[in-house]
N, C-alpha and C. Protein backbone atom coordinates (compact mmCIF):
# COMPACT_ATOMS: atom_id res chain seq x y z
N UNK A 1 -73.38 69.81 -194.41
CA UNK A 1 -73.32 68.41 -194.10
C UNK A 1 -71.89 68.07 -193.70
N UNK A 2 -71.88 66.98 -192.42
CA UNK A 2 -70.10 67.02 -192.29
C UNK A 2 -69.69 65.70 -192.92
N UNK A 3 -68.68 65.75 -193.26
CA UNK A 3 -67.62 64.96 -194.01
C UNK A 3 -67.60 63.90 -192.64
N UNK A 4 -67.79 62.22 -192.93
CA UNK A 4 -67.89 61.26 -192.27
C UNK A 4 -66.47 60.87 -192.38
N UNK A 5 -65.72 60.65 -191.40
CA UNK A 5 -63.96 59.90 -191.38
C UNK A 5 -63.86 58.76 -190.98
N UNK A 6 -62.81 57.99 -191.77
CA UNK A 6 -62.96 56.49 -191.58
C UNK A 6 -61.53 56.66 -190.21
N UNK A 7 -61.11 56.28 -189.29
CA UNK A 7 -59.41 56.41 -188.92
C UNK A 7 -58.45 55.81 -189.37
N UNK A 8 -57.87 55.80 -189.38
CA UNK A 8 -56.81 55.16 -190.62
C UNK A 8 -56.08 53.96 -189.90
N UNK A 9 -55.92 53.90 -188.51
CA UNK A 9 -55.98 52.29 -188.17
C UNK A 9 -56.88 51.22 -188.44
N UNK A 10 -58.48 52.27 -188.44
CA UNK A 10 -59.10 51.06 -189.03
C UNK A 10 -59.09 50.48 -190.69
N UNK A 11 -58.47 51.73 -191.35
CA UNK A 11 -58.35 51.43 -192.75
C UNK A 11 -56.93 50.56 -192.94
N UNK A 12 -56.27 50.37 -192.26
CA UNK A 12 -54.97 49.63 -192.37
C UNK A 12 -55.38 48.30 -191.99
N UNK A 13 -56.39 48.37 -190.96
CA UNK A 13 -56.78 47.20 -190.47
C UNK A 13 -57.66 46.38 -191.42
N UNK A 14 -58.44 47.04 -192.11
CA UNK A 14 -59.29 46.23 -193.22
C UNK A 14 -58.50 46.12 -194.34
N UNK A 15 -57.52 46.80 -194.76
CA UNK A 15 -56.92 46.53 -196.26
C UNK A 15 -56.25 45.44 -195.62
N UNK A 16 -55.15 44.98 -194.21
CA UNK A 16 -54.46 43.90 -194.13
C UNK A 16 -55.71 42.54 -194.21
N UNK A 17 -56.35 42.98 -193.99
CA UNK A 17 -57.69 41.42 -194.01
C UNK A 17 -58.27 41.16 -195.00
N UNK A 18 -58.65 42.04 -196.10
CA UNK A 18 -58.93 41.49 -197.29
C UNK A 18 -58.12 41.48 -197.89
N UNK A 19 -56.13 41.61 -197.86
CA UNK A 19 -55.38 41.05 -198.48
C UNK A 19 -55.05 39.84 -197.68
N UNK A 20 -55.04 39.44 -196.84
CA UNK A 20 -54.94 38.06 -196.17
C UNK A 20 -55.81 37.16 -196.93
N UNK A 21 -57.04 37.81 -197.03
CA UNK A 21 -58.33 36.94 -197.89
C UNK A 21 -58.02 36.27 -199.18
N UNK A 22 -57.04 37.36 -199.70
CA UNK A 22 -56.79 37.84 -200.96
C UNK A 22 -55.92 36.59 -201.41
N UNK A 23 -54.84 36.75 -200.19
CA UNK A 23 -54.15 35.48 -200.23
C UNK A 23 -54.42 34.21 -199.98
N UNK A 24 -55.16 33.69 -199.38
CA UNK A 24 -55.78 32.89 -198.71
C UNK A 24 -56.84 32.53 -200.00
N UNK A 25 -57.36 32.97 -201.09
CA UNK A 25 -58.08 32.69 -201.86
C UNK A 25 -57.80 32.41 -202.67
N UNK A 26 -56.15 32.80 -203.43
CA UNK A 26 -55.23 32.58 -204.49
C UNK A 26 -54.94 31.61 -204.01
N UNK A 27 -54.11 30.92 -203.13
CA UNK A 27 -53.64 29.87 -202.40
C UNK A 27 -54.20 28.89 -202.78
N UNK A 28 -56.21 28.91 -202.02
CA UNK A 28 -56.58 27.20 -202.37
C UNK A 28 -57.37 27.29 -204.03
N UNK A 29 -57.03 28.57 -204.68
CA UNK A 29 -57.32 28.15 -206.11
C UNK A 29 -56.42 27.41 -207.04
N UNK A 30 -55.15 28.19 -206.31
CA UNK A 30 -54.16 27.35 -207.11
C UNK A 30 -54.15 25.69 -206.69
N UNK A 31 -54.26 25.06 -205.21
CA UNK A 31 -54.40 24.45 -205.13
C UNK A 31 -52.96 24.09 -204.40
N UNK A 32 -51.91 25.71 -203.73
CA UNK A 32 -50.67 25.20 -203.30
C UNK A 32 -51.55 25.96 -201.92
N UNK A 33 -50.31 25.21 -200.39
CA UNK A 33 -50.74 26.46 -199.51
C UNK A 33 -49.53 27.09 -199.08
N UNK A 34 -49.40 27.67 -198.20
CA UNK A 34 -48.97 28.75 -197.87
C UNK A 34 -47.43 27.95 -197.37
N UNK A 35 -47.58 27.16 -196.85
CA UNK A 35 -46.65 26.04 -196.55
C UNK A 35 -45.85 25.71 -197.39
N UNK A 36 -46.25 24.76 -198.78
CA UNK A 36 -46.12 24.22 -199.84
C UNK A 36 -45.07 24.83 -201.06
N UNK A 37 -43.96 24.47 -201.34
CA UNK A 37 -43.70 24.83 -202.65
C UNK A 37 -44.32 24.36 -203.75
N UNK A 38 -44.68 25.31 -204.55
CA UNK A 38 -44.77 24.38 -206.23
C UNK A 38 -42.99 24.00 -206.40
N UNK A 39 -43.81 22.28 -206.84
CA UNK A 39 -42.46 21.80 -207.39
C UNK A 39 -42.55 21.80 -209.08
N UNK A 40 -41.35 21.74 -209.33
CA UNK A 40 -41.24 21.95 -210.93
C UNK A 40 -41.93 20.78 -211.95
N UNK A 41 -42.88 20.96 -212.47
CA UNK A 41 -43.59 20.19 -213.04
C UNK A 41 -42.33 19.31 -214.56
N UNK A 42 -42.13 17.98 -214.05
CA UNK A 42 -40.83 16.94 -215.16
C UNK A 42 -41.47 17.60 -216.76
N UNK A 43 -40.45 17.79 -217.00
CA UNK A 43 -40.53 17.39 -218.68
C UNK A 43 -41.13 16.35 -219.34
N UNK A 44 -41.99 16.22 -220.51
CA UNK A 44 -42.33 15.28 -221.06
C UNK A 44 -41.28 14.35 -221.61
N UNK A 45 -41.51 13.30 -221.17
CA UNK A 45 -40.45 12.52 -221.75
C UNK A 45 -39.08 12.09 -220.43
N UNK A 46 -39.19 12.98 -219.57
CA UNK A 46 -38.17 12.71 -219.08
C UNK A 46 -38.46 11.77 -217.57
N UNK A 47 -37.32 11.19 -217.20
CA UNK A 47 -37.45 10.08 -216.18
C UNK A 47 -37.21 10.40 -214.47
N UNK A 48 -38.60 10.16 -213.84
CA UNK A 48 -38.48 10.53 -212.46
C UNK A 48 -38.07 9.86 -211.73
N UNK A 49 -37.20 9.65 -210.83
CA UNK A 49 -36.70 8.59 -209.37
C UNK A 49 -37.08 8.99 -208.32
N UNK A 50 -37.94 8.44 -207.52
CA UNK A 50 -38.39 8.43 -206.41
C UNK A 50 -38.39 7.37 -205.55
N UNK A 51 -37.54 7.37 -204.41
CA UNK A 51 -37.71 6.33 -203.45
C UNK A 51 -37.96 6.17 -202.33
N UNK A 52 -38.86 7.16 -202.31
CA UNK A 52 -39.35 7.45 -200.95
C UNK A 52 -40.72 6.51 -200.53
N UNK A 53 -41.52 5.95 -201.48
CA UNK A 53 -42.15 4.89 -200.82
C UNK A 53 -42.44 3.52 -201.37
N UNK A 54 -42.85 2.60 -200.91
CA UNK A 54 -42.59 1.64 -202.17
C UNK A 54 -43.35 1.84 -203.35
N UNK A 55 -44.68 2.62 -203.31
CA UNK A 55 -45.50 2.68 -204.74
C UNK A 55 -44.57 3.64 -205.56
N UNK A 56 -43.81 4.36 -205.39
CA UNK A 56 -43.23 5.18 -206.12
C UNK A 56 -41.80 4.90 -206.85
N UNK A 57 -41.08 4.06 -205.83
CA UNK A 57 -39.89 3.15 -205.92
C UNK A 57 -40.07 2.26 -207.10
N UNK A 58 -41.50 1.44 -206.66
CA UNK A 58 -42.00 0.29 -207.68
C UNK A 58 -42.39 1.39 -209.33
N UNK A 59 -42.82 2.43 -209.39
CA UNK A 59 -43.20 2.96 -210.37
C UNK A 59 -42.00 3.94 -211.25
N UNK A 60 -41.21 4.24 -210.60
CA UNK A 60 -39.50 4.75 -210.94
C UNK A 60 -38.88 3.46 -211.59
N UNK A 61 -38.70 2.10 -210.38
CA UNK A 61 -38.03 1.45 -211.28
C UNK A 61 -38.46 0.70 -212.63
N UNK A 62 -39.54 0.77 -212.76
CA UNK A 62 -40.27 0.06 -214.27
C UNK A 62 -40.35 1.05 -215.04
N UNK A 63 -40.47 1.97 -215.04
CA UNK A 63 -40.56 3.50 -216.18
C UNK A 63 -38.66 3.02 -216.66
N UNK A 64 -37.83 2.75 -215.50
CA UNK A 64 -36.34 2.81 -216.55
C UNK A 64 -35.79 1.87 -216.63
N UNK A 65 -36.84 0.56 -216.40
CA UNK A 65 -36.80 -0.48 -217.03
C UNK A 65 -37.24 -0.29 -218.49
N UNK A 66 -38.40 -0.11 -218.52
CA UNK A 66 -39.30 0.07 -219.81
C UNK A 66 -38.67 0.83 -220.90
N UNK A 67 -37.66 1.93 -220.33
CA UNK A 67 -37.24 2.81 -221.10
C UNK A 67 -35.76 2.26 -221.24
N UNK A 68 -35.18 1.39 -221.15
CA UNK A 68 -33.72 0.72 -220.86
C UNK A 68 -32.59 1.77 -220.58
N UNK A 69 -33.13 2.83 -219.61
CA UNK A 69 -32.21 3.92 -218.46
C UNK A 69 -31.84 2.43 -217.67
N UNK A 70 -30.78 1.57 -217.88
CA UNK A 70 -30.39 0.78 -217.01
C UNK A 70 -29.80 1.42 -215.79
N UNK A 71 -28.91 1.99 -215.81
CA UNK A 71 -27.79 3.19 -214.59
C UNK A 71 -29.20 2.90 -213.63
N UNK A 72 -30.51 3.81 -214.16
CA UNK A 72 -31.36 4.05 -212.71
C UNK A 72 -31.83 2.84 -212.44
N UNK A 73 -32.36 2.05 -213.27
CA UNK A 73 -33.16 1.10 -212.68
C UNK A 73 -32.30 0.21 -211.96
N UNK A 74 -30.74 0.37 -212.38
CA UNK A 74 -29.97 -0.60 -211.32
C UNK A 74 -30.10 0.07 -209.85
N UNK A 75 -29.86 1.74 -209.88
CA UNK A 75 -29.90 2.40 -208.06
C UNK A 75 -30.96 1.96 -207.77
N UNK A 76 -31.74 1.91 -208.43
CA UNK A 76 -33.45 0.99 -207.54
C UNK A 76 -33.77 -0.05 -207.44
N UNK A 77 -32.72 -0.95 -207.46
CA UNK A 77 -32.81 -2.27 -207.41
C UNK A 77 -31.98 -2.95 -206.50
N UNK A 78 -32.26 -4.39 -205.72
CA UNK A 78 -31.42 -5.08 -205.42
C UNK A 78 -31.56 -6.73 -205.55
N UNK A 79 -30.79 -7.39 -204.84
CA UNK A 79 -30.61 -8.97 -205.27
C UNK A 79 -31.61 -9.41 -206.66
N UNK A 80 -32.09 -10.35 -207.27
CA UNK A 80 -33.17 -10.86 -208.21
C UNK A 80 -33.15 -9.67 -209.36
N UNK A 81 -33.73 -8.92 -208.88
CA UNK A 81 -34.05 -7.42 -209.68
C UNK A 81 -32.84 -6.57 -210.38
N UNK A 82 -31.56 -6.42 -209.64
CA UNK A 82 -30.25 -5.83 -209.85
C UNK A 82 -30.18 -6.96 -210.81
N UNK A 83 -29.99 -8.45 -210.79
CA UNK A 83 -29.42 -9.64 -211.62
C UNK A 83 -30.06 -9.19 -213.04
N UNK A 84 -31.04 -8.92 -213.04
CA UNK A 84 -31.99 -8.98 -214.23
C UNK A 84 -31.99 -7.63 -215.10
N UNK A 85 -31.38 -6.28 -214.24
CA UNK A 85 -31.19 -5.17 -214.94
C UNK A 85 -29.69 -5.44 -215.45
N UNK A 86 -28.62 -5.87 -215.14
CA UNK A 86 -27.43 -6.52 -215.80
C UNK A 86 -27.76 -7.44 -216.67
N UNK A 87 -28.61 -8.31 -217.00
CA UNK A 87 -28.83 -9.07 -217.31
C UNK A 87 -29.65 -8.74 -219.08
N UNK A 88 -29.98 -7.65 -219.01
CA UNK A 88 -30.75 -6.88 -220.10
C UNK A 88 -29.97 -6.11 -220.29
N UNK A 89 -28.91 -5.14 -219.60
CA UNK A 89 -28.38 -4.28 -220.61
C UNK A 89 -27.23 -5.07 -221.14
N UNK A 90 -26.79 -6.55 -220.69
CA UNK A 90 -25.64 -7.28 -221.22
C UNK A 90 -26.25 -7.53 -222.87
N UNK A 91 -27.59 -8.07 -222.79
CA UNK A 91 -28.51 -8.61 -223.84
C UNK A 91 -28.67 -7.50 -225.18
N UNK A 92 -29.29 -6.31 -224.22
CA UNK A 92 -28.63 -5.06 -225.48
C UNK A 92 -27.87 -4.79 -226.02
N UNK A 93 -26.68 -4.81 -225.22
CA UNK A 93 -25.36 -4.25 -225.82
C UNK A 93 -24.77 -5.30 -227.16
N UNK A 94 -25.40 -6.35 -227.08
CA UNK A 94 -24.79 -7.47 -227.68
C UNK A 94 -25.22 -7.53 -229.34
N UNK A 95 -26.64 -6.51 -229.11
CA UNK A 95 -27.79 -6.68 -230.55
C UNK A 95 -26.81 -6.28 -231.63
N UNK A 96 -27.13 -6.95 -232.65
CA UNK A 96 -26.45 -6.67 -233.67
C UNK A 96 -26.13 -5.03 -234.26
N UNK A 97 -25.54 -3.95 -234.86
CA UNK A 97 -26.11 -2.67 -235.33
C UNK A 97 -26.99 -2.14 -235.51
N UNK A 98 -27.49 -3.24 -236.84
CA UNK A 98 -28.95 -2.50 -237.16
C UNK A 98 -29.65 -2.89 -236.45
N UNK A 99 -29.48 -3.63 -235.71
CA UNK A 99 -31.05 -4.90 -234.92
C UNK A 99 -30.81 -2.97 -233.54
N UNK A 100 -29.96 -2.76 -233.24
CA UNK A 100 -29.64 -1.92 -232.02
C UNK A 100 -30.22 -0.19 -232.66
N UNK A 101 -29.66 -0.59 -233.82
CA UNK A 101 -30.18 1.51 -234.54
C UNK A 101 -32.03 1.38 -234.38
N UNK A 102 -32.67 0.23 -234.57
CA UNK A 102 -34.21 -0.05 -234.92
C UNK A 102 -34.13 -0.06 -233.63
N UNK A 103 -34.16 -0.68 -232.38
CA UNK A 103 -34.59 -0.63 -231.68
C UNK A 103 -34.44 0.40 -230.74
N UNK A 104 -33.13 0.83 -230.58
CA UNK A 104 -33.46 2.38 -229.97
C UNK A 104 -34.06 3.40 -230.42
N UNK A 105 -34.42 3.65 -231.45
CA UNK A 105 -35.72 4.15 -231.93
C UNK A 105 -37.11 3.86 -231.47
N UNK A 106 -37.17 2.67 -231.23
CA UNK A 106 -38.32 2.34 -230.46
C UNK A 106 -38.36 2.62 -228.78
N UNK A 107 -36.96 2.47 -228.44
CA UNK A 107 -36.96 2.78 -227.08
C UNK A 107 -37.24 4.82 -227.13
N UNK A 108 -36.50 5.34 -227.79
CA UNK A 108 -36.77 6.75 -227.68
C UNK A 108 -38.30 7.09 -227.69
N UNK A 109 -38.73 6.57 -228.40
CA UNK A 109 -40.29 6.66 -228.71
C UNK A 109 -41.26 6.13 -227.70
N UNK A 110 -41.01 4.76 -226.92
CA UNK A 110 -41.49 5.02 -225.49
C UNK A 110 -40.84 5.63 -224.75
N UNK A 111 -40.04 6.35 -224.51
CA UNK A 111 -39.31 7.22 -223.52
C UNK A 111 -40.22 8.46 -223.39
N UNK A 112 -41.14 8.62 -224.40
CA UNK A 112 -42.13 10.16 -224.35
C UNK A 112 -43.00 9.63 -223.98
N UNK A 113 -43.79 8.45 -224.12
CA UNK A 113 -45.53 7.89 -223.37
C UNK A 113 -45.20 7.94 -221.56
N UNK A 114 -45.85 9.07 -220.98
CA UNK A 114 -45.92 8.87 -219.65
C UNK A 114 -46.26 7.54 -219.04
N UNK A 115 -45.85 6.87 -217.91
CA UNK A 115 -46.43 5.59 -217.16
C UNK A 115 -47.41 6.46 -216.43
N UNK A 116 -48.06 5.24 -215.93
CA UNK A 116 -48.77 5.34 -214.83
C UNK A 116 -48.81 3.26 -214.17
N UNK A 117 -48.53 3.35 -212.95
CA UNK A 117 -48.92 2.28 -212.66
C UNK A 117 -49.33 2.32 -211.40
N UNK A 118 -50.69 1.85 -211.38
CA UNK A 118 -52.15 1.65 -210.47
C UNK A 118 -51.94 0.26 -210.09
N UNK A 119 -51.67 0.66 -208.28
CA UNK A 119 -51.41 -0.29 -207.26
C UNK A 119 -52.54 -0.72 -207.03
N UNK A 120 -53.26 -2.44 -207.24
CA UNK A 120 -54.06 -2.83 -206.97
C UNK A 120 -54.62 -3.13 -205.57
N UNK A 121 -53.22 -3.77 -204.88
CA UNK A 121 -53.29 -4.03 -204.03
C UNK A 121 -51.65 -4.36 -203.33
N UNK A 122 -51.63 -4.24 -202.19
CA UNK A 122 -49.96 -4.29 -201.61
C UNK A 122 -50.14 -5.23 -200.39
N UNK A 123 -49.52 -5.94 -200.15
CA UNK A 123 -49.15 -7.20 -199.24
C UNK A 123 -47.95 -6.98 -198.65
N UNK A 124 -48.16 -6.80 -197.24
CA UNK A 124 -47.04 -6.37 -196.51
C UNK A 124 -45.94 -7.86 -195.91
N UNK A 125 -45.09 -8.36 -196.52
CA UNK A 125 -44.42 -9.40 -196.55
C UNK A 125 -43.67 -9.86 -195.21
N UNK A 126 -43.22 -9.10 -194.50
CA UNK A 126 -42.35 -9.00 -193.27
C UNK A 126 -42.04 -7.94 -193.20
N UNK A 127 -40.73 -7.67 -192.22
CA UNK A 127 -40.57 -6.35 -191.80
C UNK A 127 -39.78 -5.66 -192.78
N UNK A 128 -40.57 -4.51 -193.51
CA UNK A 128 -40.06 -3.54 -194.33
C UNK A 128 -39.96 -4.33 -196.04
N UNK A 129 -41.02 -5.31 -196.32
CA UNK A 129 -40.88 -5.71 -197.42
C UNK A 129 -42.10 -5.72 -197.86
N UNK A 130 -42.53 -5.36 -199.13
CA UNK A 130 -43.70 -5.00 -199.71
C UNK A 130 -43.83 -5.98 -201.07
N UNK A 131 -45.30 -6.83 -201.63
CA UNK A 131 -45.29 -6.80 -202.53
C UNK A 131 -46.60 -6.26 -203.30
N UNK A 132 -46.11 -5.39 -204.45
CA UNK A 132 -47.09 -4.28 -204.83
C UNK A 132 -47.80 -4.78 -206.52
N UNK A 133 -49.33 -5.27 -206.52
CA UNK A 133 -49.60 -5.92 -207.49
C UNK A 133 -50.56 -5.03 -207.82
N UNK A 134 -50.07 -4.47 -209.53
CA UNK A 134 -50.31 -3.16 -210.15
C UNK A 134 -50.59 -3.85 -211.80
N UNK A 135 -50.99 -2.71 -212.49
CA UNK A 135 -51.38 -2.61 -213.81
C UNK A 135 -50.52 -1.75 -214.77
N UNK A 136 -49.45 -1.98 -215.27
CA UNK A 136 -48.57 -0.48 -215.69
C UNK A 136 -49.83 -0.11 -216.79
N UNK A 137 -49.94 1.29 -217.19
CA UNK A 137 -50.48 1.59 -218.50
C UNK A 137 -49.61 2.58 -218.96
N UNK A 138 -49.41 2.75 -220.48
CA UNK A 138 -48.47 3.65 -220.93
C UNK A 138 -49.11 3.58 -223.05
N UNK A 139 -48.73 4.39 -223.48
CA UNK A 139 -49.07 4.21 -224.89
C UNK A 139 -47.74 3.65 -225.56
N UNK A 140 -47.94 2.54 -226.27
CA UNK A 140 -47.12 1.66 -227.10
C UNK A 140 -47.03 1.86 -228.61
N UNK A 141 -45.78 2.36 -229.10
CA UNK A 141 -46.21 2.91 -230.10
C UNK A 141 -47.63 3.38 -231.24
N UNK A 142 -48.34 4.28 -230.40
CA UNK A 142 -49.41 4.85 -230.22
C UNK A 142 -50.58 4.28 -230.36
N UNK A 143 -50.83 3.14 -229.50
CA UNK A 143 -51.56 2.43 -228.91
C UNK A 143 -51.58 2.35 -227.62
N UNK A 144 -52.60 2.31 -226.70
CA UNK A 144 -52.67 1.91 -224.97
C UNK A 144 -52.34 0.30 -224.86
N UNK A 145 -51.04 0.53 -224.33
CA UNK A 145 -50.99 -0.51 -223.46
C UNK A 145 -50.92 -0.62 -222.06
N UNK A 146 -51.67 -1.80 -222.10
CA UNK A 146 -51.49 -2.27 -220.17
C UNK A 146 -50.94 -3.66 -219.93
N UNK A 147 -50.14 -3.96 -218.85
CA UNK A 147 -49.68 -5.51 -218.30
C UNK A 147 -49.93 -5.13 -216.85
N UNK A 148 -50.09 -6.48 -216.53
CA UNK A 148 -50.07 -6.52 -215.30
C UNK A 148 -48.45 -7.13 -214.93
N UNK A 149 -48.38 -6.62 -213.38
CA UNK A 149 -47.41 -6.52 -212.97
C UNK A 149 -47.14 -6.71 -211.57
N UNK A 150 -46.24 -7.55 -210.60
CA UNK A 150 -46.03 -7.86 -209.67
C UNK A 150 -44.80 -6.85 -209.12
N UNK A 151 -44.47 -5.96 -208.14
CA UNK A 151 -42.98 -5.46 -207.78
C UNK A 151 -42.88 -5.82 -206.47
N UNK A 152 -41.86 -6.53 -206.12
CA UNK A 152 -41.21 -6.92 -204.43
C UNK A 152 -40.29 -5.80 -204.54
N UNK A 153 -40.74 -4.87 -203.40
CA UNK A 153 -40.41 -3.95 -202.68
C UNK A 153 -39.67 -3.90 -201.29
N UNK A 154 -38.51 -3.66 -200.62
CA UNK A 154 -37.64 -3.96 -199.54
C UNK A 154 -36.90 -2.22 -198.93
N UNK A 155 -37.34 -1.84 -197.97
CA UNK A 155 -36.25 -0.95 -197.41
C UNK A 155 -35.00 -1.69 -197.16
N UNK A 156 -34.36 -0.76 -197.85
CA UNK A 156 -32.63 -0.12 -197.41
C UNK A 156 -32.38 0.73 -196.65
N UNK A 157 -30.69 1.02 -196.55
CA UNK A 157 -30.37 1.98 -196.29
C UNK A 157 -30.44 3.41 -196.72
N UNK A 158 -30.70 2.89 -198.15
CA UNK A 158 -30.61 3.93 -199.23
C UNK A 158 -32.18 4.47 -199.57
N UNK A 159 -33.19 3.75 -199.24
CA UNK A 159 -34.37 3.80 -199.51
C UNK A 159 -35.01 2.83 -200.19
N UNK A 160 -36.54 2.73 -200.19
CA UNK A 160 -36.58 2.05 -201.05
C UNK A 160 -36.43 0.94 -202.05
N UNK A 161 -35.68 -0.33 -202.20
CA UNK A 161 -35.34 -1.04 -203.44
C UNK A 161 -35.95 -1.73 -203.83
N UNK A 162 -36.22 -2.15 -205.29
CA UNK A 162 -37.29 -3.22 -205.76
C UNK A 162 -36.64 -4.52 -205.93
N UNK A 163 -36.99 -5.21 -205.34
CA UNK A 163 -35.95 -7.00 -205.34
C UNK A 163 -36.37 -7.89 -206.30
N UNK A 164 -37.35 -7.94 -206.67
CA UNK A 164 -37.80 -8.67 -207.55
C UNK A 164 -38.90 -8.25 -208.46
N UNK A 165 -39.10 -8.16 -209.99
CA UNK A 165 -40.30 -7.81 -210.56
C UNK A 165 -40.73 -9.29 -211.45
N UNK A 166 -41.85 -8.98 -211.82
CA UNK A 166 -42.62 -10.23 -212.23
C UNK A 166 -43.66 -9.82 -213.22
N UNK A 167 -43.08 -9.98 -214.39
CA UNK A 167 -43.81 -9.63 -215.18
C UNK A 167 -45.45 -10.33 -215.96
N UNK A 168 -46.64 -9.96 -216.18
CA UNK A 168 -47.60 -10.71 -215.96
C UNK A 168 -48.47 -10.37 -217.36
N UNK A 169 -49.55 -10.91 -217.61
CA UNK A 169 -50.54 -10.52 -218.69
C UNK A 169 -50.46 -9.49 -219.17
N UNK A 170 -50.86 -9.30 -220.46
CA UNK A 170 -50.72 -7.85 -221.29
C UNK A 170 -51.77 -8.28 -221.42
N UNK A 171 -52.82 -6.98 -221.25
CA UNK A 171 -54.00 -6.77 -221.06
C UNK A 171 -54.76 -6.15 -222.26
N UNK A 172 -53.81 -5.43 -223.44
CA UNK A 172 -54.30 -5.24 -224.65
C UNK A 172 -53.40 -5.69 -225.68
N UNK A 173 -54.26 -5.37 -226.70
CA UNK A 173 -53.81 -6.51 -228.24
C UNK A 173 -52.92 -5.43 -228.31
N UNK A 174 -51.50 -6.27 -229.02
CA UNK A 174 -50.55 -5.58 -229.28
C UNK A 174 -51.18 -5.18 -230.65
N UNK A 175 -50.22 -4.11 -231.23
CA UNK A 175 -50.15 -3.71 -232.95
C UNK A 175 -49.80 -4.84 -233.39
N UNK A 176 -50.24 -5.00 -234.74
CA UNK A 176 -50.12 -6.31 -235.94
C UNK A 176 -48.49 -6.59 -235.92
N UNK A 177 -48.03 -5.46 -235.86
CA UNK A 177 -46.37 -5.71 -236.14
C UNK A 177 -45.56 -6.62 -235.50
N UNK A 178 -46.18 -6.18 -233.94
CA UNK A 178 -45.67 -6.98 -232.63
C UNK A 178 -46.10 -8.62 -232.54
N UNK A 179 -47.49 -8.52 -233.21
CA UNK A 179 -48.35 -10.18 -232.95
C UNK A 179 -47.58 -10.63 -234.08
N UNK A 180 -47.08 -10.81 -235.12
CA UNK A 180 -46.54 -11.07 -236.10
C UNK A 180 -47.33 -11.34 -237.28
N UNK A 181 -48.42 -10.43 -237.24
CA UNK A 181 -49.34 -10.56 -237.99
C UNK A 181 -49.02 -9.84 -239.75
N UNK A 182 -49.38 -9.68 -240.87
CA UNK A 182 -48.96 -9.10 -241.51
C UNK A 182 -49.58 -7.37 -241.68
N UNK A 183 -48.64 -6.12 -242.18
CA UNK A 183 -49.02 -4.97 -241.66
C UNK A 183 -50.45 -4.29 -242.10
């Protein structure tokens, strides 16, 4: 019986195609493509800046609002909005010791609840000004909270800035501590 031969261009030719496959199958499992870097997935807890569009601008600068990172939330801010991030870390700095040791404790402790804030709807104001009417949600000392929330959004030079925020309904019952209820 004779020995059947494959040629070895064609065997070079099929191993490069089912490793193309190969690749091409890893690719959309992972869910990156071939194009694409994986970017480094943030630390828990830690604070992202993005100003590349206004939903992201608007969602950067309230995470370091929320978290009183004043420094960032001032680069993401301008006129109304800049007034009001000076305007709160003047108010902090002023708290008494202990009123300041208790409450940065509380700030560290939301500094780990991820945001999320879900753009309801965006109203395009004039040229290059956005206003973006959202829901922040985040866990409050380990409770869900949500408010609603207004952000006026404006290109710069720099990207991005939020001009004005507007803070609106809290959408769940605070903890007893907060309502001034007894514990």
């Amino acid at each position: 019986m004779a020995e059947a031969r494959v040629s070895t261009p064609l065997v070079l030719a099929a191993a490069s195609t089912m490793l193309a496959i190969g690749v091409v199958v890893y690719l959309s499992v992972s869910g990156q493509t071939a194009d694409e870097p994986e970017l480094p997935a943030a630390e828990p807890g830690q604070l992202h800046l993005d100003d590349s569009t206004p939903e992201a601008t608007a969602e950067s600068f309230y995470d370091a609002w929320r978290r009183r990172h004043w420094g960032a939330a001032g680069q993401l801010s301008v006129d109304q909005a800049e007034r009001a991030v000076l305007q709160k870390q003047a108010a902090d700095a002023e708290l008494p010791r202990e009123e300041r040791i208790i409450a940065e404790r509380g700030w560290d402790a939301l500094a780990q609840a991820p945001l999320t804030l879900n753009v309801d709807r965006i109203d395009i104001d004039g040229d290059e000004r956005y206003s973006l009417y959202a829901t922040a949600e985040y866990d409050f000392v380990g409770h869900p909270y949500r408010r609603r929330v207004v952000m006026h959004v404006r290109q710069t030079d720099q990207g991005y800035r939020v001009s004005r925020m507007e803070l609106g309904e809290v959408l769940t019952d605070l903890p007893p501590m907060f309502r001034g209820d007894a514990p």
